[in-house]
Protein backbone atom coordinates (compact mmCIF):
# COMPACT_ATOMS: atom_id res chain seq x y z
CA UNK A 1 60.20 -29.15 59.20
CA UNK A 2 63.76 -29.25 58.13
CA UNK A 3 62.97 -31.54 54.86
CA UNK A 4 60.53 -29.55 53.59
CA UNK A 5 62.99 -26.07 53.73
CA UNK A 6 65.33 -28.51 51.95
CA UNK A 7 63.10 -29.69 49.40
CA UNK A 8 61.67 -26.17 49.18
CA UNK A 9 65.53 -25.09 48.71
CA UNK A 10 66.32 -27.46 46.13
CA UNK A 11 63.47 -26.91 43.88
CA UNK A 12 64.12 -23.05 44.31
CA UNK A 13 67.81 -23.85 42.78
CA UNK A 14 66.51 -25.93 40.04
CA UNK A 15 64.12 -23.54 39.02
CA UNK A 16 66.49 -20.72 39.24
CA UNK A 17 69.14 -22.65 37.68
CA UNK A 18 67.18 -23.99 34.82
CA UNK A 19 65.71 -20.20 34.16
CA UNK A 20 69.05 -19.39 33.32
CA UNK A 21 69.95 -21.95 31.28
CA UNK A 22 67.35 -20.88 28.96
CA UNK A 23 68.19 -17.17 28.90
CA UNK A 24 72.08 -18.05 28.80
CA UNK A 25 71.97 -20.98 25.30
CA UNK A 26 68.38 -18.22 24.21
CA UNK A 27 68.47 -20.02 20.75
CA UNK A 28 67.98 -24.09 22.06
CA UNK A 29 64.78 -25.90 22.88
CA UNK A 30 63.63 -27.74 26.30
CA UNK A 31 64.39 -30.79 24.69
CA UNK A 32 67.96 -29.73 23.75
CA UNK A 33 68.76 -28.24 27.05
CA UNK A 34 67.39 -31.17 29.02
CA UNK A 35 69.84 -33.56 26.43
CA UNK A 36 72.96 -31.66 27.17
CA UNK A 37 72.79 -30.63 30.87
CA UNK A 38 70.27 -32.49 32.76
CA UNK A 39 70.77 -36.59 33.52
CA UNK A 40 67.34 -37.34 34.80
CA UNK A 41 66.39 -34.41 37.26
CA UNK A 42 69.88 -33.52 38.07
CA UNK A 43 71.59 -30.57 36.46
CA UNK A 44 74.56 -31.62 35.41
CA UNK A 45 77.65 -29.12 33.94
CA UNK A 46 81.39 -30.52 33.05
CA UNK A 47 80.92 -33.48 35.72
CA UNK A 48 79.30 -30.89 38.01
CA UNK A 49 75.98 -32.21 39.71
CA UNK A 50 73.72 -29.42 41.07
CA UNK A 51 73.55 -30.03 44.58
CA UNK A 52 69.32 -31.26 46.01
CA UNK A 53 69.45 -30.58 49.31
CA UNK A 54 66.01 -32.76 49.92
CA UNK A 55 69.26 -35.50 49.78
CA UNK A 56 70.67 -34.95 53.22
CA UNK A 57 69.70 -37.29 55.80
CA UNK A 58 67.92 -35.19 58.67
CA UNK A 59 69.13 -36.96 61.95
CA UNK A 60 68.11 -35.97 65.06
CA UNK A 61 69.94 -35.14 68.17
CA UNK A 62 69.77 -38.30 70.79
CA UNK A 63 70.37 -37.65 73.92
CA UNK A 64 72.95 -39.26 75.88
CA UNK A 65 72.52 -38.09 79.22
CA UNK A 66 76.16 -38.03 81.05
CA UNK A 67 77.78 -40.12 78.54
CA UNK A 68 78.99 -37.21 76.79
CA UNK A 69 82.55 -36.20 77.73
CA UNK A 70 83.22 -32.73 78.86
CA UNK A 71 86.54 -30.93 78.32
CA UNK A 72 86.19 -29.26 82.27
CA UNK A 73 86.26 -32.57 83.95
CA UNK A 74 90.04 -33.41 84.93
CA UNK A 75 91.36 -36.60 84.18
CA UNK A 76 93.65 -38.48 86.86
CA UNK A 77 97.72 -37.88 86.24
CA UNK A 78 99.22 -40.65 85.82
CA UNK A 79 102.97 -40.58 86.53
């Protein structure tokens, strides 16, 4: 569920991203505009790389029973 609200997310940027693009340099083509800012399918400004989100690793939470440590247990004083 989580990947596709990322990949939904991502695409959502690009789209919005790219739309202004086009109303921002009004005068150049696609082709020019895909030439100068985009390296692939990555938007790409100054060294800047637009952000997919469908790129995150989704990991899911394994459970470790007691072997996580709790801050309320006391540990033994040593002196």
């Amino acid at each position: 569920m989580s990947k596709a609200t990322y990949s939904y997310l991502g695409s959502f940027a690009w789209r919005r991203v790219t739309s202004w693009l086009r109303r921002r340099h009004h005068g150049m083509s696609w082709k020019t505009l895909r030439r100068r800012f985009m390296h692939g399918s990555d938007i790409t400004i100054d060294g800047v790389t637009l952000l997919m989100p469908a790129t995150i690793t989704v990991s899911r939470y394994r459970y470790r029973g007691a072997k996580i440590p709790t801050p309320w247990t006391p540990t033994p004083a040593t002196s």
